[in-house]
PDB file of N, CA and C in Angstrom:
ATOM      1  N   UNK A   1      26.470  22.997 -32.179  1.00  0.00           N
ATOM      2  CA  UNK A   1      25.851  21.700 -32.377  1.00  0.00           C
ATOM      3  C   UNK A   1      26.179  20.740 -31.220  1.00  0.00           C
ATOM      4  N   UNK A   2      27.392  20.924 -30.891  1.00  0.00           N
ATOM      5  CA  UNK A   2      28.129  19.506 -29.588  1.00  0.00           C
ATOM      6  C   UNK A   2      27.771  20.378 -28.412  1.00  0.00           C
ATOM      7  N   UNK A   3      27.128  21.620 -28.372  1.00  0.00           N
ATOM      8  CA  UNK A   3      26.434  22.214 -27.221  1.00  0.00           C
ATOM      9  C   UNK A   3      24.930  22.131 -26.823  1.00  0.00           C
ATOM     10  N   UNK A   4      24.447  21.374 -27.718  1.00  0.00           N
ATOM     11  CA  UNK A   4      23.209  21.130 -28.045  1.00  0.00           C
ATOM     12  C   UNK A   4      22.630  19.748 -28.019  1.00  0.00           C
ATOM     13  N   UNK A   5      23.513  18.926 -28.520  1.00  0.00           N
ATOM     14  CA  UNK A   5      23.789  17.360 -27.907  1.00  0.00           C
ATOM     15  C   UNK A   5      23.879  17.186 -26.729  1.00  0.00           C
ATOM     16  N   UNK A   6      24.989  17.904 -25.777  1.00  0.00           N
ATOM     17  CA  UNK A   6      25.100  17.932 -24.600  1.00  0.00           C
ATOM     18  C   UNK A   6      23.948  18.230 -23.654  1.00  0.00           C
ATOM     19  N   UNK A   7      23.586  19.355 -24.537  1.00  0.00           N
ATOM     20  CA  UNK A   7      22.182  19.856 -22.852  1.00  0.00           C
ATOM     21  C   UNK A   7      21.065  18.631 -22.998  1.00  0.00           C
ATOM     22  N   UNK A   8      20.705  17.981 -23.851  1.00  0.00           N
ATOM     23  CA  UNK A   8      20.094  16.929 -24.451  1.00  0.00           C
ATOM     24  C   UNK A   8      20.101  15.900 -23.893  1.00  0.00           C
ATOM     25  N   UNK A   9      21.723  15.525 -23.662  1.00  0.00           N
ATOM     26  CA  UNK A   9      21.869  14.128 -22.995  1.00  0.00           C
ATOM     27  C   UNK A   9      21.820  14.575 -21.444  1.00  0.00           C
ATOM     28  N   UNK A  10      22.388  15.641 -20.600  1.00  0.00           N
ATOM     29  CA  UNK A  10      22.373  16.240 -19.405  1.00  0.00           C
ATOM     30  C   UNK A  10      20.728  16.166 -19.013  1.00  0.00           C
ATOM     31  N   UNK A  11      19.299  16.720 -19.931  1.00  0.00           N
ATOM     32  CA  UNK A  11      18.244  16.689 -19.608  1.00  0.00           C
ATOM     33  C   UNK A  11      18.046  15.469 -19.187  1.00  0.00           C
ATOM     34  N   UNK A  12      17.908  14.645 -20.341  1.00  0.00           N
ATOM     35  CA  UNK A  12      17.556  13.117 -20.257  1.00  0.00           C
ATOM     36  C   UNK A  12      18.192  12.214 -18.773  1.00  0.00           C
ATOM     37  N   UNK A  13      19.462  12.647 -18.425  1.00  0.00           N
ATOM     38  CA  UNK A  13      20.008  11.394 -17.329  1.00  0.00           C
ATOM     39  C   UNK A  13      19.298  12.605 -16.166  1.00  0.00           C
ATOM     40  N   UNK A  14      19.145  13.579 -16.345  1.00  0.00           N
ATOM     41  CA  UNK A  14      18.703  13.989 -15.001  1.00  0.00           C
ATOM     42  C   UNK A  14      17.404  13.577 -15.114  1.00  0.00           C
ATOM     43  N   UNK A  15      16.691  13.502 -16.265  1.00  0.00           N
ATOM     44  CA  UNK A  15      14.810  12.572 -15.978  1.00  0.00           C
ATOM     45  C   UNK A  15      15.215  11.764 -15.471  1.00  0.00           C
ATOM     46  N   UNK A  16      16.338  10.821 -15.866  1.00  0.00           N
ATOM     47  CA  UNK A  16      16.580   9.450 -15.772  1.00  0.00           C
ATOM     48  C   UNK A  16      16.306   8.983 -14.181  1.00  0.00           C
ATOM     49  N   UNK A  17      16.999  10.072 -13.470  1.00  0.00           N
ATOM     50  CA  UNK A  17      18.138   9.569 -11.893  1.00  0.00           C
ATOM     51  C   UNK A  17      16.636  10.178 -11.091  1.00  0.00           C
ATOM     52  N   UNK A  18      15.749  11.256 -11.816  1.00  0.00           N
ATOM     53  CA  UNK A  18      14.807  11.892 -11.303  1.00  0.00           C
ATOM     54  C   UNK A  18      13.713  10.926 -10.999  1.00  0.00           C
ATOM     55  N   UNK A  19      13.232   9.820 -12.031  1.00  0.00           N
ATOM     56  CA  UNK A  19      12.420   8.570 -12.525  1.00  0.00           C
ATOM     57  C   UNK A  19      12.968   7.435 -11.409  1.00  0.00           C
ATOM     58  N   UNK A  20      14.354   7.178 -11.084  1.00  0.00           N
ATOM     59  CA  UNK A  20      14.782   6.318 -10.300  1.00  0.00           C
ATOM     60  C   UNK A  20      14.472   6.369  -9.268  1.00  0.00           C
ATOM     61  N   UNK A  21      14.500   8.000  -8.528  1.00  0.00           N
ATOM     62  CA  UNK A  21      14.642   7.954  -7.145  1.00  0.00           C
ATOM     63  C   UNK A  21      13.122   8.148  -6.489  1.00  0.00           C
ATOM     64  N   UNK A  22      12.216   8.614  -7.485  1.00  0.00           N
ATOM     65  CA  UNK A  22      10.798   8.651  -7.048  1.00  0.00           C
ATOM     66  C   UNK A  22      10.259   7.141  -7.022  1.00  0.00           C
ATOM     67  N   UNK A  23      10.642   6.527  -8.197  1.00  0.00           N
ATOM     68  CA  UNK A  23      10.462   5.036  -7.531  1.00  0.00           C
ATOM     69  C   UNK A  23      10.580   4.543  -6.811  1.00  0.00           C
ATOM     70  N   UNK A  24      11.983   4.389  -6.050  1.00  0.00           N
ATOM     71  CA  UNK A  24      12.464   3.689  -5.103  1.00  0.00           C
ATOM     72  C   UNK A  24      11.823   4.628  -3.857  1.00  0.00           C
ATOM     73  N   UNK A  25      11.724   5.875  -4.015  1.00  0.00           N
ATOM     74  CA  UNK A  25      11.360   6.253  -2.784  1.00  0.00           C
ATOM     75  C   UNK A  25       9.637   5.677  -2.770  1.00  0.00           C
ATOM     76  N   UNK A  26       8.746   5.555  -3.509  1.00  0.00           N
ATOM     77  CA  UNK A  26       7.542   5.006  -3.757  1.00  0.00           C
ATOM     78  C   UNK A  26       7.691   3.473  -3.087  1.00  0.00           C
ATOM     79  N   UNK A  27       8.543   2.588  -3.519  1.00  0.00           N
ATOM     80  CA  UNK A  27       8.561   1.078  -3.402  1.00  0.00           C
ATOM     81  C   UNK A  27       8.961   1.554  -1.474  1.00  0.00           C
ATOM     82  N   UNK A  28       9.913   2.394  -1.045  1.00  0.00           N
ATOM     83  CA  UNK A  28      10.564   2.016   0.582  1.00  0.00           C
ATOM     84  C   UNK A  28       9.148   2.506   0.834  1.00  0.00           C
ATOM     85  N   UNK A  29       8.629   3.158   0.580  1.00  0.00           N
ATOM     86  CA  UNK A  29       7.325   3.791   1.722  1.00  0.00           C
ATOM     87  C   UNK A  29       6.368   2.497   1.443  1.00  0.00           C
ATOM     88  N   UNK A  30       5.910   2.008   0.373  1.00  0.00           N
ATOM     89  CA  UNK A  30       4.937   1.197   0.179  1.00  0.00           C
ATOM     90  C   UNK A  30       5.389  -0.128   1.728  1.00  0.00           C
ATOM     91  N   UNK A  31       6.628  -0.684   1.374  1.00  0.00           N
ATOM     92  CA  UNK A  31       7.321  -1.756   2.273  1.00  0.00           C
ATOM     93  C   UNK A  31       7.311  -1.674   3.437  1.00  0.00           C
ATOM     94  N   UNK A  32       7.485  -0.220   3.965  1.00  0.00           N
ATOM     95  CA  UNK A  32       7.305   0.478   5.392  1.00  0.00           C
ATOM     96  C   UNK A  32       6.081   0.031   6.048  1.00  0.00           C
ATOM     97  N   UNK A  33       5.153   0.380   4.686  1.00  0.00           N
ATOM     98  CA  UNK A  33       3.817   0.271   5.716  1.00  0.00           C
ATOM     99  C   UNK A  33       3.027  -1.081   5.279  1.00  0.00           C
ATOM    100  N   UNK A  34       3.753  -1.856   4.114  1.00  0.00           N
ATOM    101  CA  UNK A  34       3.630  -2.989   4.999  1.00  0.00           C
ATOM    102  C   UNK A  34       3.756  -4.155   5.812  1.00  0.00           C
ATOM    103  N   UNK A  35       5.157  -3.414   6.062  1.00  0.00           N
ATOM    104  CA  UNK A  35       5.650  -3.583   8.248  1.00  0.00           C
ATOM    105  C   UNK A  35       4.866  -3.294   8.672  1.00  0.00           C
ATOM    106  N   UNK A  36       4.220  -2.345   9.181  1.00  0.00           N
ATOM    107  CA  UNK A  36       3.999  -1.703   9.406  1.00  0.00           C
ATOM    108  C   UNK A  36       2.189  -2.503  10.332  1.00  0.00           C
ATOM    109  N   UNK A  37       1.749  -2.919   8.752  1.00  0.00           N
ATOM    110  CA  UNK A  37       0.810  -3.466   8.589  1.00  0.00           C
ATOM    111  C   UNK A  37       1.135  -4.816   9.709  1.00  0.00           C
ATOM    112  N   UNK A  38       1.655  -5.389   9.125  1.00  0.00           N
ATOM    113  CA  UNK A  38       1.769  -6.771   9.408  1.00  0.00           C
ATOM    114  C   UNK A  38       2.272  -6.866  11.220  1.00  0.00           C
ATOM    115  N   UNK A  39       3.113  -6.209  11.337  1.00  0.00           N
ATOM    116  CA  UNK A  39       3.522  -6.370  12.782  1.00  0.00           C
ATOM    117  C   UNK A  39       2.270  -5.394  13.906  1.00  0.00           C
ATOM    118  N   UNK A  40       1.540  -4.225  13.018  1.00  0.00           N
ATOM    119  CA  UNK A  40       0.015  -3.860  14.324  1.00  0.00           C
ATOM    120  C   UNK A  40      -1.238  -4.478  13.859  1.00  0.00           C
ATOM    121  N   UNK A  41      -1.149  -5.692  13.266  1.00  0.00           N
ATOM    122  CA  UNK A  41      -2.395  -5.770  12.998  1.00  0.00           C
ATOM    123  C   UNK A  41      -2.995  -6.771  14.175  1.00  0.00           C
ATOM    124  N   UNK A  42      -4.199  -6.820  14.503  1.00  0.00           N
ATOM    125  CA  UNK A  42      -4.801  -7.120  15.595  1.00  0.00           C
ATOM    126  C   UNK A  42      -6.495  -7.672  14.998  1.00  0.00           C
ATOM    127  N   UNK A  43      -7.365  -8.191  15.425  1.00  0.00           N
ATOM    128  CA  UNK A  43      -8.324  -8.328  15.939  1.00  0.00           C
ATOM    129  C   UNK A  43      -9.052  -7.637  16.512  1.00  0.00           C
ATOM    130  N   UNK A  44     -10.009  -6.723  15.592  1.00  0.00           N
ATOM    131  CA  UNK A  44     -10.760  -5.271  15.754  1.00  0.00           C
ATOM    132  C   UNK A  44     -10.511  -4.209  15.017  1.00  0.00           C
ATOM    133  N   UNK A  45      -8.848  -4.048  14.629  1.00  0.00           N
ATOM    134  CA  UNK A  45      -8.506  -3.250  13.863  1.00  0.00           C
ATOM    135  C   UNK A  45      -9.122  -2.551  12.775  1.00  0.00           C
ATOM    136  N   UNK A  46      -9.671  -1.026  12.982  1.00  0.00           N
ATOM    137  CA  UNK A  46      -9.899  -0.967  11.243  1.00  0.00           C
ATOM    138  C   UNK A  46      -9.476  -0.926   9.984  1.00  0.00           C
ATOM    139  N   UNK A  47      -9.363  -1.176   9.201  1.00  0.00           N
ATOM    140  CA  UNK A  47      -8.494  -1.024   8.351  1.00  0.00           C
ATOM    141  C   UNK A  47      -9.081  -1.153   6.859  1.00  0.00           C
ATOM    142  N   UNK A  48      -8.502  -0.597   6.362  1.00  0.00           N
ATOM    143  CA  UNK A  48      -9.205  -0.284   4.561  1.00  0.00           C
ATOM    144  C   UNK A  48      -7.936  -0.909   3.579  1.00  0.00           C
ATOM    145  N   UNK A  49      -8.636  -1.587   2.649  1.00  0.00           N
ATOM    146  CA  UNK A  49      -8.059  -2.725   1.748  1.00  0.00           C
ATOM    147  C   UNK A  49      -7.073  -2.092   0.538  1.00  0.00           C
ATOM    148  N   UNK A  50      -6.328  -2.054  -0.083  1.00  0.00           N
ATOM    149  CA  UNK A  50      -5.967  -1.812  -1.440  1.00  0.00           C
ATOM    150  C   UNK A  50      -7.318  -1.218  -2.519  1.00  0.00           C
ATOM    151  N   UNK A  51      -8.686  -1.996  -2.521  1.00  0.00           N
ATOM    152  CA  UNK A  51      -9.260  -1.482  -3.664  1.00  0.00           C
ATOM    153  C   UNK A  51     -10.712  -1.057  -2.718  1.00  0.00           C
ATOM    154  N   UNK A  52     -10.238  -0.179  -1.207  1.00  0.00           N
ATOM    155  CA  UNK A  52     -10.790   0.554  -0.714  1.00  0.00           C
ATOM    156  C   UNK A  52     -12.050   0.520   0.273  1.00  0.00           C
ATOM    157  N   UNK A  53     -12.018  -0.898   0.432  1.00  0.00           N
ATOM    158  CA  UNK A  53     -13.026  -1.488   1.448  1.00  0.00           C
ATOM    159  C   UNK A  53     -12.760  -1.577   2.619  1.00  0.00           C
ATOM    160  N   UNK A  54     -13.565  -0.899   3.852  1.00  0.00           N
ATOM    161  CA  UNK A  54     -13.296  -0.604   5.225  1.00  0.00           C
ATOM    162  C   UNK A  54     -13.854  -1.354   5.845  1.00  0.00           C
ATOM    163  N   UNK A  55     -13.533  -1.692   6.608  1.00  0.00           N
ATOM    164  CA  UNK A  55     -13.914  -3.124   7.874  1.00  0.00           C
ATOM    165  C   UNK A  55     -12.566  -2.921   8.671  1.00  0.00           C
ATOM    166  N   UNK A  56     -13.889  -4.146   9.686  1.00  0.00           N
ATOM    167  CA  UNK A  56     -12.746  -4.406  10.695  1.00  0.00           C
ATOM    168  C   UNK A  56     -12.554  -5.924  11.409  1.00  0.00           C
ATOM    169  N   UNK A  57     -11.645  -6.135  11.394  1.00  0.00           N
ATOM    170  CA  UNK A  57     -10.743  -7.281  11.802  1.00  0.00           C
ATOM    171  C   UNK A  57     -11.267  -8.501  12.224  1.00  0.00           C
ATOM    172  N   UNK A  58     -11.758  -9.754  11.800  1.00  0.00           N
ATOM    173  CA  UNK A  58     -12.744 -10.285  12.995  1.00  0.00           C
ATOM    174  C   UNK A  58     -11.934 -11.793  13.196  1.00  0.00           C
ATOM    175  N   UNK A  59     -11.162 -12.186  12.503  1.00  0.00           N
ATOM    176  CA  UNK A  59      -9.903 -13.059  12.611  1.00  0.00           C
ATOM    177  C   UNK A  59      -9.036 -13.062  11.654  1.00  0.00           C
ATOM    178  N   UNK A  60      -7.865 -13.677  12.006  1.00  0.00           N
ATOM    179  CA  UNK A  60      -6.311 -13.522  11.760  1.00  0.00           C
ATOM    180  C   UNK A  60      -6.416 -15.084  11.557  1.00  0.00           C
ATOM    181  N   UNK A  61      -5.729 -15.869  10.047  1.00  0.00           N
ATOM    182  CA  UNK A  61      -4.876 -16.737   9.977  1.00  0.00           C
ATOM    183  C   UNK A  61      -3.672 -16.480   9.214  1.00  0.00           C
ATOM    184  N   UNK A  62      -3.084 -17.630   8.876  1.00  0.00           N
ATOM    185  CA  UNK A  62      -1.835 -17.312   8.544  1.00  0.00           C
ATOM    186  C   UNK A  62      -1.452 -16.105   7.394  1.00  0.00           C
ATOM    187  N   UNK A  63      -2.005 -16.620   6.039  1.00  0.00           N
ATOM    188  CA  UNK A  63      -2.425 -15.772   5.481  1.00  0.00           C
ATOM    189  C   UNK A  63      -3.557 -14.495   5.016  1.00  0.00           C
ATOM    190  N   UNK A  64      -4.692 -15.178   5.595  1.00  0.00           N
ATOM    191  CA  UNK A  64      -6.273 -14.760   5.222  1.00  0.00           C
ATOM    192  C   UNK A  64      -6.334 -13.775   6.491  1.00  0.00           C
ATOM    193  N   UNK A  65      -7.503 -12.768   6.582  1.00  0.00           N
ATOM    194  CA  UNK A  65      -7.830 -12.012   7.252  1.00  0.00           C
ATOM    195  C   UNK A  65      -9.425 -11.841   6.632  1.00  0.00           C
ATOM    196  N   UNK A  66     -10.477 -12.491   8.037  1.00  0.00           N
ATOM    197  CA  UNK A  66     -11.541 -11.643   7.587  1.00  0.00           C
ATOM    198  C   UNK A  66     -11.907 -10.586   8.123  1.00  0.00           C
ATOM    199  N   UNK A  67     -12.837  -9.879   7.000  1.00  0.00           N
ATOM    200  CA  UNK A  67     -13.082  -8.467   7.432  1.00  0.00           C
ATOM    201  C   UNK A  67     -14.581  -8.702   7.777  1.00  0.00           C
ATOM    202  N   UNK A  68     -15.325  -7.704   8.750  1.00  0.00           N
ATOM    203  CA  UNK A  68     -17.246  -7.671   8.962  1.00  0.00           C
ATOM    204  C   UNK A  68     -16.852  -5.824   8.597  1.00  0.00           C
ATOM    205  N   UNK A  69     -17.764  -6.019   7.467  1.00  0.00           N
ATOM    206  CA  UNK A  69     -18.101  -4.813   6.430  1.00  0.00           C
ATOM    207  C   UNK A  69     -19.440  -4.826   6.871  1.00  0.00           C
ATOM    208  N   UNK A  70     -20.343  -3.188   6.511  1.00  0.00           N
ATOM    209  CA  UNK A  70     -21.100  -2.799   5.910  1.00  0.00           C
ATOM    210  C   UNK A  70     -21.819  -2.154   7.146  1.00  0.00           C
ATOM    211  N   UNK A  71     -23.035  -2.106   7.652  1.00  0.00           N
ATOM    212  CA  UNK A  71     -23.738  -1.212   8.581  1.00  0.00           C
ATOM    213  C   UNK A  71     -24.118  -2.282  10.116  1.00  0.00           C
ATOM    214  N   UNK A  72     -24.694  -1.420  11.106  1.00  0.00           N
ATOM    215  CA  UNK A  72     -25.815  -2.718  11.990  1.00  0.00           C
ATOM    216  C   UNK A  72     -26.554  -3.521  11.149  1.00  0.00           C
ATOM    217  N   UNK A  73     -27.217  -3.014  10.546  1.00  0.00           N
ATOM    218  CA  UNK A  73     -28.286  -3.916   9.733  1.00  0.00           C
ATOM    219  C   UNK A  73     -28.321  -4.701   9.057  1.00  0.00           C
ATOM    220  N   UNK A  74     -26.864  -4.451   8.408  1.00  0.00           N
ATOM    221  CA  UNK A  74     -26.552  -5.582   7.032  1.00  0.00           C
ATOM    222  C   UNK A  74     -25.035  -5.749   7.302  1.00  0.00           C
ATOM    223  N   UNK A  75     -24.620  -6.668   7.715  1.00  0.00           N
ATOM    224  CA  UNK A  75     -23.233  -7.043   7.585  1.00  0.00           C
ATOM    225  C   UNK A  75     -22.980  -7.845   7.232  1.00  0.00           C
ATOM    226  N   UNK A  76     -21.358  -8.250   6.980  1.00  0.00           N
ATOM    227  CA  UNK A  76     -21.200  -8.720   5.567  1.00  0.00           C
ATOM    228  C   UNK A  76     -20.022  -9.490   5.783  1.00  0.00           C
ATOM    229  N   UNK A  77     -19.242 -10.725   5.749  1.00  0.00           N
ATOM    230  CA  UNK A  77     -17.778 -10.974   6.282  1.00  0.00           C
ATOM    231  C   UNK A  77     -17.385 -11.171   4.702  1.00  0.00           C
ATOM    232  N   UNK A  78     -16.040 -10.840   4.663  1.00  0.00           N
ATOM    233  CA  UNK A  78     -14.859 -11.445   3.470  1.00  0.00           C
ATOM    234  C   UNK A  78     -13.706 -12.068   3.980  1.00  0.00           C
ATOM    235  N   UNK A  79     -13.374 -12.445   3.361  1.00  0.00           N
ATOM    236  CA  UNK A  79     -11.905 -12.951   3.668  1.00  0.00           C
ATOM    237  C   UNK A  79     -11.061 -12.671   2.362  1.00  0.00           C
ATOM    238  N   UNK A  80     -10.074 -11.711   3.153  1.00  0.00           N
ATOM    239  CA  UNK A  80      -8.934 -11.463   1.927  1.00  0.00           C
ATOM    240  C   UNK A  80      -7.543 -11.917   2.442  1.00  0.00           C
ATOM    241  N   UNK A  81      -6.981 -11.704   1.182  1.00  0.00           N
ATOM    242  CA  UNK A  81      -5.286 -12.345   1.816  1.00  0.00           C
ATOM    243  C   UNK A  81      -4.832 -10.716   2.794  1.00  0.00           C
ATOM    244  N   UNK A  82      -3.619 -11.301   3.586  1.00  0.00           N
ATOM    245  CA  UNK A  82      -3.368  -9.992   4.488  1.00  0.00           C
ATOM    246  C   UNK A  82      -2.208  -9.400   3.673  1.00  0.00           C
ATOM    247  N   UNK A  83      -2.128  -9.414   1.901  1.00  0.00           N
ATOM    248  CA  UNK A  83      -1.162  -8.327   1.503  1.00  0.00           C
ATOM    249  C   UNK A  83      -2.284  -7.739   0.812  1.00  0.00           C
ATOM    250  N   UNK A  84      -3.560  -7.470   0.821  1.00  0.00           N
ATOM    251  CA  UNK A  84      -4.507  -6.911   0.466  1.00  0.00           C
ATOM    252  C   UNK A  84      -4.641  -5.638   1.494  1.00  0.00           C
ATOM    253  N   UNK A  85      -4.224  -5.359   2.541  1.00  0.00           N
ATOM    254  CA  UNK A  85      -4.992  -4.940   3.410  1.00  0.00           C
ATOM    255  C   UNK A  85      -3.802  -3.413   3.144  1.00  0.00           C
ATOM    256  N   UNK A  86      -4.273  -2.231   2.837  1.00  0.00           N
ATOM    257  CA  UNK A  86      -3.403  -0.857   2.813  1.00  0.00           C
ATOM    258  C   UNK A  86      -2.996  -0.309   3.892  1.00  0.00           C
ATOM    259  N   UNK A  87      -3.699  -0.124   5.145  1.00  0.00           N
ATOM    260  CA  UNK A  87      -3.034   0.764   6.556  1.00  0.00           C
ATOM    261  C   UNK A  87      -4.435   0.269   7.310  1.00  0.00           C
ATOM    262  N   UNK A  88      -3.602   0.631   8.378  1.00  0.00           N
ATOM    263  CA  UNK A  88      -4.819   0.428   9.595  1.00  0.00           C
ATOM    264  C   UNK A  88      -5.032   1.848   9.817  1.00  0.00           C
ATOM    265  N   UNK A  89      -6.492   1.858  10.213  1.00  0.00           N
ATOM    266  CA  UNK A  89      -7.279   3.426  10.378  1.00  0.00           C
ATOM    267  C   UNK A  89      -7.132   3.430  11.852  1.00  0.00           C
ATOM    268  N   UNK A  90      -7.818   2.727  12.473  1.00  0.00           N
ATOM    269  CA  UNK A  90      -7.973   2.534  14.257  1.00  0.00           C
ATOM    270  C   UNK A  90      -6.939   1.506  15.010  1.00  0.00           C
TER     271      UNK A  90
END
């Protein structure tokens, strides 16, 4: 019975420490890149947003960044905040 308790609680803290460290390793990579972000970003840059919208760069303020989306024919500007923005492509 107290051998059976044991493997029980042994499973559980190893999910536990298993749950911890994929997090934290999730949160340093997320932070990395966006350093990453923030210190190459430029004017022209391509770059694709958090909820997957590709454009590219057409000014920089403090916070805001607009993007010119969509084809020759139809283009399109936004302006999002620059912790919106996921990685630069180009």
């Amino acid at each position: 019975m107290w051998l059976l308790m044991r493997l029980e609680y042994i499973i559980l803290i190893i999910l536990a420490v298993c749950f911890y460290f994929t997090n934290v390793n999730d949160y340093r990579k997320d932070k990395n890149r966006e350093i990453f972000v923030n210190d190459n970003l430029k004017v022209s840059s391509k770059v694709i947003t958090k909820s997957g919208i590709i454009g590219y760069v057409a000014k920089i303020n403090k916070n805001e960044v607009i993007l010119i989306t969509g084809d020759v024919d139809n283009t399109s500007t936004i302006t999002i905040e620059k912790s919106y923005i996921d990685n630069i492509l180009e």
